[in-house]
PDB file of N, CA and C in Angstrom:
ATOM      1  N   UNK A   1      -7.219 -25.283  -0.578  1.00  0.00           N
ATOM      2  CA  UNK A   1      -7.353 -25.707   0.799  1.00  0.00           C
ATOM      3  C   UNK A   1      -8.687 -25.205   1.346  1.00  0.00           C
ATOM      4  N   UNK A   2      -9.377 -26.285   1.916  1.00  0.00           N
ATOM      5  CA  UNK A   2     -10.851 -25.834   2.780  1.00  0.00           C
ATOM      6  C   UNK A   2     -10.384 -25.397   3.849  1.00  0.00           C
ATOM      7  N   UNK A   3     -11.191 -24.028   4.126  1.00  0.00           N
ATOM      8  CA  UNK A   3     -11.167 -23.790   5.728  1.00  0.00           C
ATOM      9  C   UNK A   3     -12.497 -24.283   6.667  1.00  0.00           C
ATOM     10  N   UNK A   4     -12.218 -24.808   7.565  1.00  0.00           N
ATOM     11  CA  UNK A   4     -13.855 -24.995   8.312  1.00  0.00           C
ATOM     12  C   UNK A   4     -13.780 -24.380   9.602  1.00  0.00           C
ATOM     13  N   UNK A   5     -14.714 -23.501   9.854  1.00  0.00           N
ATOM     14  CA  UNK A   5     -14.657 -22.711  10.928  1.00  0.00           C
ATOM     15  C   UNK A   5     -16.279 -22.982  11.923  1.00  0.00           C
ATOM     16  N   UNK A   6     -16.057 -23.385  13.202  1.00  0.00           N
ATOM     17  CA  UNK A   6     -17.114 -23.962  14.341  1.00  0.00           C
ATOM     18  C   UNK A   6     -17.733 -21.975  14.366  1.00  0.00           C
ATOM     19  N   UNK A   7     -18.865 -22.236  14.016  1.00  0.00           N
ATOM     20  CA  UNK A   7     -19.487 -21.327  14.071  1.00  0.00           C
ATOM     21  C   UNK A   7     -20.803 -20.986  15.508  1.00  0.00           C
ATOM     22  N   UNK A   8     -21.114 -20.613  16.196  1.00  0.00           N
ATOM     23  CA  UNK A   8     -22.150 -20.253  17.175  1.00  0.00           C
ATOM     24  C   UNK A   8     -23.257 -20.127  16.607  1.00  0.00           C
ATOM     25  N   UNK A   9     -24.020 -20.263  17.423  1.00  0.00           N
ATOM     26  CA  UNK A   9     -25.819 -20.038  17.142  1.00  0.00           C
ATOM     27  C   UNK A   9     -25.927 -18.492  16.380  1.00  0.00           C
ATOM     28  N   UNK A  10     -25.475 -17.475  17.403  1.00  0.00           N
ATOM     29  CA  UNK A  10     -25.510 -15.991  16.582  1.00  0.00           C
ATOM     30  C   UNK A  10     -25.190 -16.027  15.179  1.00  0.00           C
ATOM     31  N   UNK A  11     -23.878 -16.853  14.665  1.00  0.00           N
ATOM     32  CA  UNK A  11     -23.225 -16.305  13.077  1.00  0.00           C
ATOM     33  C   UNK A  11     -24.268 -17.406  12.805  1.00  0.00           C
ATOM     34  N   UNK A  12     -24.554 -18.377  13.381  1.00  0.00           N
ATOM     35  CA  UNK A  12     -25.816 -19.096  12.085  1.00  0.00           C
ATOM     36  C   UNK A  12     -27.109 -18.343  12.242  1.00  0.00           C
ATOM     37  N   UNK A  13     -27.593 -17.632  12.647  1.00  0.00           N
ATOM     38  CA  UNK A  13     -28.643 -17.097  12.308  1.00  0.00           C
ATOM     39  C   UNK A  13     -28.597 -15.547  11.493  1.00  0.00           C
ATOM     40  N   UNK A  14     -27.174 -15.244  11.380  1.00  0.00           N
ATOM     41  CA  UNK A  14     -26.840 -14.058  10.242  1.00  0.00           C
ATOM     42  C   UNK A  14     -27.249 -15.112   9.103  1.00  0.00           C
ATOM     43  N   UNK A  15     -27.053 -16.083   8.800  1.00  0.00           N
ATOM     44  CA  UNK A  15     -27.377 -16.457   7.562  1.00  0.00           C
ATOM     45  C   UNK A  15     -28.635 -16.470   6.754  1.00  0.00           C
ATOM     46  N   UNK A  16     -29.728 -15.924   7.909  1.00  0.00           N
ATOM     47  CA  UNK A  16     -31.146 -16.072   7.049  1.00  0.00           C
ATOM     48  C   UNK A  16     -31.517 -16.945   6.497  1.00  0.00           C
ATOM     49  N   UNK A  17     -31.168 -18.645   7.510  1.00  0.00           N
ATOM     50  CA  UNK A  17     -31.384 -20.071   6.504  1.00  0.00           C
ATOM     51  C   UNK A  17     -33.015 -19.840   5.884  1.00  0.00           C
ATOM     52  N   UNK A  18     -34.020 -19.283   7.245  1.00  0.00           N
ATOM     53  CA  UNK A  18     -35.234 -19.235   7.155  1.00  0.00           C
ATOM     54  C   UNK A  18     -35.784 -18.843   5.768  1.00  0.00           C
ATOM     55  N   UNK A  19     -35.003 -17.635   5.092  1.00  0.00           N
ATOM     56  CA  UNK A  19     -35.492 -17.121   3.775  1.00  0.00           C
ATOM     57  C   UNK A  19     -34.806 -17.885   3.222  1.00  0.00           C
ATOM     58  N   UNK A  20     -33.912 -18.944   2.991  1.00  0.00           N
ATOM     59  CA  UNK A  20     -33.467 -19.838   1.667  1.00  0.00           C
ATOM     60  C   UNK A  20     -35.118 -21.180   1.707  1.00  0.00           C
ATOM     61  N   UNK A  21     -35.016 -21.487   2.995  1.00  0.00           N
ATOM     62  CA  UNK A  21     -36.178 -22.392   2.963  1.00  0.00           C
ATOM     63  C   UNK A  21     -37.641 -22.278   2.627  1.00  0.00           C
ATOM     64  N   UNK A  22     -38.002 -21.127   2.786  1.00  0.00           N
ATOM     65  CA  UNK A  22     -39.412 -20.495   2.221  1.00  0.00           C
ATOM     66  C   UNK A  22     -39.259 -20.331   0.748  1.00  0.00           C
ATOM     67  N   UNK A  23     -38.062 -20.189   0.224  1.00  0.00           N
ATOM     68  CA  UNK A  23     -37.620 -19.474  -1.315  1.00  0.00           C
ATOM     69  C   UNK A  23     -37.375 -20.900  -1.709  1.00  0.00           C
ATOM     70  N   UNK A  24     -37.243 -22.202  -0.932  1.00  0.00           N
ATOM     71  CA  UNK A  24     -36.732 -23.135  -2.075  1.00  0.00           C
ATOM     72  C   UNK A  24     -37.505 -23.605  -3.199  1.00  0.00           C
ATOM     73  N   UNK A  25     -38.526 -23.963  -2.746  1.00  0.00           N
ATOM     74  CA  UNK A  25     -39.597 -23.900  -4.035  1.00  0.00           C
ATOM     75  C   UNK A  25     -40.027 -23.565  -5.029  1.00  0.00           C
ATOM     76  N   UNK A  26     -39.650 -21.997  -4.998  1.00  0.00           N
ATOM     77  CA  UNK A  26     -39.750 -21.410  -6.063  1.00  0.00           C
ATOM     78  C   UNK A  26     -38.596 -21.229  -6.669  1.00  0.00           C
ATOM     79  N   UNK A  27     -37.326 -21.856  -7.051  1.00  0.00           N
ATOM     80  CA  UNK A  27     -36.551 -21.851  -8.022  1.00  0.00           C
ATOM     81  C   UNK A  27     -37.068 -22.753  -9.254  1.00  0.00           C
ATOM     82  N   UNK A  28     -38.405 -23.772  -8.747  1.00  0.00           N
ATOM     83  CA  UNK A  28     -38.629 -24.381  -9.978  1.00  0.00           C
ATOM     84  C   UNK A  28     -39.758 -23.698 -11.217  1.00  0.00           C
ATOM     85  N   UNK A  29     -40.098 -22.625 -11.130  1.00  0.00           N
ATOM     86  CA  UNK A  29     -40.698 -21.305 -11.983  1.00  0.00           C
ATOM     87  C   UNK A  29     -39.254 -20.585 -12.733  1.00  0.00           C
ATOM     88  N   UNK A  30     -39.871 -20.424 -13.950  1.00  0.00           N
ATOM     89  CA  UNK A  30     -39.479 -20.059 -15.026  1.00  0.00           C
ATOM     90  C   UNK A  30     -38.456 -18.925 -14.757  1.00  0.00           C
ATOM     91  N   UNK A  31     -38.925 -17.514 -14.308  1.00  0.00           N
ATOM     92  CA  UNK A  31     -38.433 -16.809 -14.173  1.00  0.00           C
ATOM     93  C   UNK A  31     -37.248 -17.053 -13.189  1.00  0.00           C
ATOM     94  N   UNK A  32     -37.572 -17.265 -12.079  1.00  0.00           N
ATOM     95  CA  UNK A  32     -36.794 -17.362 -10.668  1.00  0.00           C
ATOM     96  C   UNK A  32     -35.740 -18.637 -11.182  1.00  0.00           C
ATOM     97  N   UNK A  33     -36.257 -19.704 -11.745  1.00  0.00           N
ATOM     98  CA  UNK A  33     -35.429 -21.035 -11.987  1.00  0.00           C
ATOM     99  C   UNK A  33     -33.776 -20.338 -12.959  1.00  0.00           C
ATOM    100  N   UNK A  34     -33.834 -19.476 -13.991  1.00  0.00           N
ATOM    101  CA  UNK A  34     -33.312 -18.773 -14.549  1.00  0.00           C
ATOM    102  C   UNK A  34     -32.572 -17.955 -13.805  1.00  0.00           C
ATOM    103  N   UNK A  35     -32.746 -16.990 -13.238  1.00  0.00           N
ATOM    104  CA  UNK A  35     -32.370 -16.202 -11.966  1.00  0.00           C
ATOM    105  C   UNK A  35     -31.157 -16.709 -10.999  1.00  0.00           C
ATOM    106  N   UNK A  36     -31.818 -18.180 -10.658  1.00  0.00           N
ATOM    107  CA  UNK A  36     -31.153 -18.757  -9.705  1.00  0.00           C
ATOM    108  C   UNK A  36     -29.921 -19.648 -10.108  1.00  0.00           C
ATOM    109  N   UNK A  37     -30.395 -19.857 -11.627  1.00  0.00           N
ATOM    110  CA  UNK A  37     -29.165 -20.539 -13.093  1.00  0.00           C
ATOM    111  C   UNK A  37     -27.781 -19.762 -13.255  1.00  0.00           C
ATOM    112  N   UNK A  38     -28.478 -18.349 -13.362  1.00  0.00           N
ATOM    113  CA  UNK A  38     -27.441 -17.089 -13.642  1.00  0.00           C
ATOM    114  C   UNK A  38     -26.363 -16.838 -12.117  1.00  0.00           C
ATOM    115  N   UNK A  39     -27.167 -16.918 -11.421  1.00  0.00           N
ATOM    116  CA  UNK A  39     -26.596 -16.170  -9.808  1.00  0.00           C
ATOM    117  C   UNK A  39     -25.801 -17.313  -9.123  1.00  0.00           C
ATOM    118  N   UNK A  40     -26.010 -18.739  -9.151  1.00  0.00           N
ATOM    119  CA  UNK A  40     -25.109 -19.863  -8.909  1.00  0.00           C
ATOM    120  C   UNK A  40     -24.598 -20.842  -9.887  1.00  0.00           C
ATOM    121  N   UNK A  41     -23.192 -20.836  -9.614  1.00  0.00           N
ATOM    122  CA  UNK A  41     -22.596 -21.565 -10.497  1.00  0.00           C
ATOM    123  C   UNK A  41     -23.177 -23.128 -10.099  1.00  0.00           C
ATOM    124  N   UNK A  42     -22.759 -24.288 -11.230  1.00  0.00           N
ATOM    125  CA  UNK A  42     -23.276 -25.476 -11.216  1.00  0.00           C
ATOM    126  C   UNK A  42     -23.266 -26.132  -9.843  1.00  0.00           C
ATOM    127  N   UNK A  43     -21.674 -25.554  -9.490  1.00  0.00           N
ATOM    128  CA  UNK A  43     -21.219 -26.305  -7.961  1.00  0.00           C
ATOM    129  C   UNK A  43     -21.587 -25.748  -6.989  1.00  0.00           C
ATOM    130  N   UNK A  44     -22.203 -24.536  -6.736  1.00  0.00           N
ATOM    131  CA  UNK A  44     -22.797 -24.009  -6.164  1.00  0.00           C
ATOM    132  C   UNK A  44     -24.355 -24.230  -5.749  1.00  0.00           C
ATOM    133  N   UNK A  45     -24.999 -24.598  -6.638  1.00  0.00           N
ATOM    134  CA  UNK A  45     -26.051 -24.977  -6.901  1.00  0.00           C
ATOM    135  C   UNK A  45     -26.365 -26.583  -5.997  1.00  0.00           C
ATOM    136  N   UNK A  46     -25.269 -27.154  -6.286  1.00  0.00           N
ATOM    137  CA  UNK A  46     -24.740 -28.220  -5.990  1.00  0.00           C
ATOM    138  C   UNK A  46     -25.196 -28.583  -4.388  1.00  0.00           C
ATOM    139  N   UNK A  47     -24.079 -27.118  -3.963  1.00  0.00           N
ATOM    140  CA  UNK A  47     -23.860 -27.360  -2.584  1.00  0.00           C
ATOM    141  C   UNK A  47     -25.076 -27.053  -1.317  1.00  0.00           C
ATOM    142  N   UNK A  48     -26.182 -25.752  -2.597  1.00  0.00           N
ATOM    143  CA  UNK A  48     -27.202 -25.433  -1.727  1.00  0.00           C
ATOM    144  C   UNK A  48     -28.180 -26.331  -1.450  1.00  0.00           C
ATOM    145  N   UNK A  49     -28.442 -27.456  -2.531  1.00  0.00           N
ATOM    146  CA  UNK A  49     -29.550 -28.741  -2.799  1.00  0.00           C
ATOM    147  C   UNK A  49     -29.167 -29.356  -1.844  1.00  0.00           C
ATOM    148  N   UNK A  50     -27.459 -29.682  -1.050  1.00  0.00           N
ATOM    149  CA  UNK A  50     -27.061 -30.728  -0.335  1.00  0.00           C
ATOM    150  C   UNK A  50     -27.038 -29.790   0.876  1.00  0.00           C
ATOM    151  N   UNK A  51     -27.486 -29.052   1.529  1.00  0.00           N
ATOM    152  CA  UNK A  51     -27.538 -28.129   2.446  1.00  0.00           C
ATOM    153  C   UNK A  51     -29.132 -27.892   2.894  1.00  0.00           C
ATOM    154  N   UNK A  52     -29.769 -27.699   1.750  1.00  0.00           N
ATOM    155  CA  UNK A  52     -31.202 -27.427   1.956  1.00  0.00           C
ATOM    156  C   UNK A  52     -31.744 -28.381   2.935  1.00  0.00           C
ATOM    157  N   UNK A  53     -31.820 -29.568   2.956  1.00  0.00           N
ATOM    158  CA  UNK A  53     -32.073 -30.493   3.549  1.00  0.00           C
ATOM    159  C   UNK A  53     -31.995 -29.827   5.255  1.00  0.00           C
ATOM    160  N   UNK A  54     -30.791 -30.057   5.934  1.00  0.00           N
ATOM    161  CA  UNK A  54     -29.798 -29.481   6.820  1.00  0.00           C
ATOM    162  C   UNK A  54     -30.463 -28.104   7.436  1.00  0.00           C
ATOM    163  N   UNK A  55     -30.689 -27.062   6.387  1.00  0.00           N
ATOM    164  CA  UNK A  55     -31.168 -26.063   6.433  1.00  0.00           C
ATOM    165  C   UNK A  55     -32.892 -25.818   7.192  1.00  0.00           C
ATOM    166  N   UNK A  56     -33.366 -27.043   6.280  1.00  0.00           N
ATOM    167  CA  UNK A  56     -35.053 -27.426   7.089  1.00  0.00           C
ATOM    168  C   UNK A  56     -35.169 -27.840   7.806  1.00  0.00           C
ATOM    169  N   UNK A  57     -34.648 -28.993   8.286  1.00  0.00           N
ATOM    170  CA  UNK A  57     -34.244 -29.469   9.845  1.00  0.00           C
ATOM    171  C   UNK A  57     -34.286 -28.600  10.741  1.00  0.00           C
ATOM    172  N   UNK A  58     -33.301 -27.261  10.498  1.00  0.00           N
ATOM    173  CA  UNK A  58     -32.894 -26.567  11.360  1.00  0.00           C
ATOM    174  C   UNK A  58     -34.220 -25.619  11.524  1.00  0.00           C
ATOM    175  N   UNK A  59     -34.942 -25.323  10.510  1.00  0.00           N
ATOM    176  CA  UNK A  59     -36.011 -24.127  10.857  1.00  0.00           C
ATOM    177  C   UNK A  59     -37.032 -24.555  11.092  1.00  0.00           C
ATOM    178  N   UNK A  60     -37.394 -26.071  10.616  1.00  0.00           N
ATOM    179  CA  UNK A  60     -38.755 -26.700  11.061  1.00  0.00           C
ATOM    180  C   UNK A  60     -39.115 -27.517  12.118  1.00  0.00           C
ATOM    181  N   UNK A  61     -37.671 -28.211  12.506  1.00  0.00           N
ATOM    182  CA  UNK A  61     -37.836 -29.206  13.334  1.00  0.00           C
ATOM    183  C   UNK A  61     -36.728 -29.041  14.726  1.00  0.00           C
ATOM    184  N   UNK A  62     -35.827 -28.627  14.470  1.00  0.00           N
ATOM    185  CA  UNK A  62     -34.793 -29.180  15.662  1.00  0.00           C
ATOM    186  C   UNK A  62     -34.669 -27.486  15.733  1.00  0.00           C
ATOM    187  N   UNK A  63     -34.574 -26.257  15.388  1.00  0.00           N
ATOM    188  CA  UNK A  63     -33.864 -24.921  15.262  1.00  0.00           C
ATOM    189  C   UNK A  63     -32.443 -24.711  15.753  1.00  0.00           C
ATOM    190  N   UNK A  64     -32.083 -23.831  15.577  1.00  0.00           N
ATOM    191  CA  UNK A  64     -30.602 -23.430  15.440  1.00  0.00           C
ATOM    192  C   UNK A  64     -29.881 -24.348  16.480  1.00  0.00           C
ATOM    193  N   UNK A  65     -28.902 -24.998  15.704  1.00  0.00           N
ATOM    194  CA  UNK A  65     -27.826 -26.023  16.943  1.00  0.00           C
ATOM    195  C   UNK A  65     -27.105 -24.491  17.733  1.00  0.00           C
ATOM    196  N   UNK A  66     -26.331 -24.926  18.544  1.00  0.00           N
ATOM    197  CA  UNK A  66     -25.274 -24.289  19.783  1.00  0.00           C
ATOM    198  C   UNK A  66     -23.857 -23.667  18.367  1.00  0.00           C
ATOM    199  N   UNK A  67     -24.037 -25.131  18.061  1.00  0.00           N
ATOM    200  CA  UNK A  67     -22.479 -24.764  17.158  1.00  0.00           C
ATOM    201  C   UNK A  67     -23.124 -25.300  15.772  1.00  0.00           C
ATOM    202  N   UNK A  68     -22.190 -25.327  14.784  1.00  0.00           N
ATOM    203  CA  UNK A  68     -21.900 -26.221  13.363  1.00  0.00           C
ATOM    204  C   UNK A  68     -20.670 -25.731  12.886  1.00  0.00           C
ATOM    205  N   UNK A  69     -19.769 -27.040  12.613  1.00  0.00           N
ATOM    206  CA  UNK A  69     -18.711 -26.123  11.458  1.00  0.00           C
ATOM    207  C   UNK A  69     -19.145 -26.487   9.986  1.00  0.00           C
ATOM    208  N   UNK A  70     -18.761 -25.056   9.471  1.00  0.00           N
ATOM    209  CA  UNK A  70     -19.333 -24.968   8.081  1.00  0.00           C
ATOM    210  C   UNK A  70     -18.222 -24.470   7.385  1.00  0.00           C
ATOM    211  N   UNK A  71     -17.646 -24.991   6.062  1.00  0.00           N
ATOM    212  CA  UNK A  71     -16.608 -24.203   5.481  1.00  0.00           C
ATOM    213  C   UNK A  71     -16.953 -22.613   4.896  1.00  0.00           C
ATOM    214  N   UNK A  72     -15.292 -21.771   5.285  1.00  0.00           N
ATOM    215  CA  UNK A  72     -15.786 -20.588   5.187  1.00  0.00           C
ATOM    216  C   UNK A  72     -17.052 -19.937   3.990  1.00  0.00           C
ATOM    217  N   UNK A  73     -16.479 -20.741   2.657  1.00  0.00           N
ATOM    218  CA  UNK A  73     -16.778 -20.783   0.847  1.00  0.00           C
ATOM    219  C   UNK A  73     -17.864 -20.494   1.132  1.00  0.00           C
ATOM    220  N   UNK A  74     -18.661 -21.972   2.218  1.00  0.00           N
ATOM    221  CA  UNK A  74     -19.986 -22.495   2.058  1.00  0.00           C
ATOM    222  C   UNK A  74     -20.703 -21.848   2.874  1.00  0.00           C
ATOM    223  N   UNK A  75     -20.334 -21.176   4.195  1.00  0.00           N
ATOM    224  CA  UNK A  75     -20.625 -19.982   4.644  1.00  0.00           C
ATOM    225  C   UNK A  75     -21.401 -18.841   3.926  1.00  0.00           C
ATOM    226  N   UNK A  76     -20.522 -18.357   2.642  1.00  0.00           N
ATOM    227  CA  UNK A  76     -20.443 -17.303   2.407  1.00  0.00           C
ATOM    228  C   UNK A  76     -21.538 -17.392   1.227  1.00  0.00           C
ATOM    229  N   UNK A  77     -22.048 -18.671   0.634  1.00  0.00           N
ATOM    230  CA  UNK A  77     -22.344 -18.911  -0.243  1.00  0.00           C
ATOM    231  C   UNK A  77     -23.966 -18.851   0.442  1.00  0.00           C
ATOM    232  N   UNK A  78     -23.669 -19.367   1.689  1.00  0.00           N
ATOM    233  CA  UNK A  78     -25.445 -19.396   2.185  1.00  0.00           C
ATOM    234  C   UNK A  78     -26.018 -18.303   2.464  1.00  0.00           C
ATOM    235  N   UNK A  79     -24.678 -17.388   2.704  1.00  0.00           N
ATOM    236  CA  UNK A  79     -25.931 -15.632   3.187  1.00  0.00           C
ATOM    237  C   UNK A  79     -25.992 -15.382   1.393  1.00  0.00           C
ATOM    238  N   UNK A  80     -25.318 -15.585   0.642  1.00  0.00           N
ATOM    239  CA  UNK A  80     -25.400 -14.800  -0.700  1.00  0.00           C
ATOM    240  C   UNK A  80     -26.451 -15.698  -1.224  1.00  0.00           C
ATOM    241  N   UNK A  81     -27.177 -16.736  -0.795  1.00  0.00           N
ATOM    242  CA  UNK A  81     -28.506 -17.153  -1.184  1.00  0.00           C
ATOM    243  C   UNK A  81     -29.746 -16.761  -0.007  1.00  0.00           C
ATOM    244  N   UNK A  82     -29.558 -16.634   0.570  1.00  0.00           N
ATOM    245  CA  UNK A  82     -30.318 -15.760   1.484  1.00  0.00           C
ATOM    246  C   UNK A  82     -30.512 -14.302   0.982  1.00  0.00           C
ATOM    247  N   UNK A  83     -29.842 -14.032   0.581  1.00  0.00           N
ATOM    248  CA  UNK A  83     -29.601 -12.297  -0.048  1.00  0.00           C
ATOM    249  C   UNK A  83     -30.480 -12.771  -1.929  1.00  0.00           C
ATOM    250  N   UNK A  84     -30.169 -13.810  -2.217  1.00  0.00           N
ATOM    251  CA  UNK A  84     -31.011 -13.608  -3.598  1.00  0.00           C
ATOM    252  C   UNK A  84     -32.307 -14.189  -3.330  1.00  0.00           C
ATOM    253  N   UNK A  85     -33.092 -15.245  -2.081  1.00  0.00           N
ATOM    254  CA  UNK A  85     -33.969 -15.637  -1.898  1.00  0.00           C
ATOM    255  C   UNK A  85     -34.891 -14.594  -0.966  1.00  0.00           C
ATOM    256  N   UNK A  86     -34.112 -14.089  -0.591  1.00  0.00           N
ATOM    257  CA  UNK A  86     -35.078 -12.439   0.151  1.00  0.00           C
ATOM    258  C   UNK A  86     -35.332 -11.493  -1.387  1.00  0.00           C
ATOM    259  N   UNK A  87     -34.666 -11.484  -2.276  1.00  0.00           N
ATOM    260  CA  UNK A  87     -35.028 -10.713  -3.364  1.00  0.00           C
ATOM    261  C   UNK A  87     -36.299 -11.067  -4.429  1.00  0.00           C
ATOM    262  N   UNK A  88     -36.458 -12.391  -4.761  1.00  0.00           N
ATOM    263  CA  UNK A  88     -36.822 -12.978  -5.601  1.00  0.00           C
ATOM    264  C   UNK A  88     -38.868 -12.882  -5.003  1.00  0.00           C
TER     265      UNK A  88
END
């Protein structure tokens, strides 16, 4: 069962979309591409490519909406790429 939870401007900006979007680029280098192979599963991977999009919108053009609902999973999945794209 999905949960989807309407999230506020504050919990979307815990997510650090900003560092997934500066970092997207460089998953296609050797090292980091590997890195980013190991640390997300296929469907995972999946979900950040179909997000990224969404994600740039938000930091380049329109910035943080009022609300979004986002499922909890996919939530949790975007700070834990934020957390490996601040590392890398």
């Amino acid at each position: 069962m999905r949960i989807i939870i309407e999230y506020n401007r504050d919990d979307l900006n815990r997510i650090q979309y900003p560092v997934i979007v500066e970092g997207w680029n460089k998953i296609k280098s050797g090292r980091i591409h590997r890195a980013f192979e190991a640390e997300f599963s296929e469907k995972e991977r999946v979900t950040l490519s179909r997000f990224y999009p969404i994600l740039r919108r938000w930091y380049l053009e329109k910035g943080t909406p009022e609300k979004a609902q986002i499922g909890v999973q996919t939530y949790n999945l975007l700070i834990r790429a934020a957390n490996f794209f601040g590392t890398i």
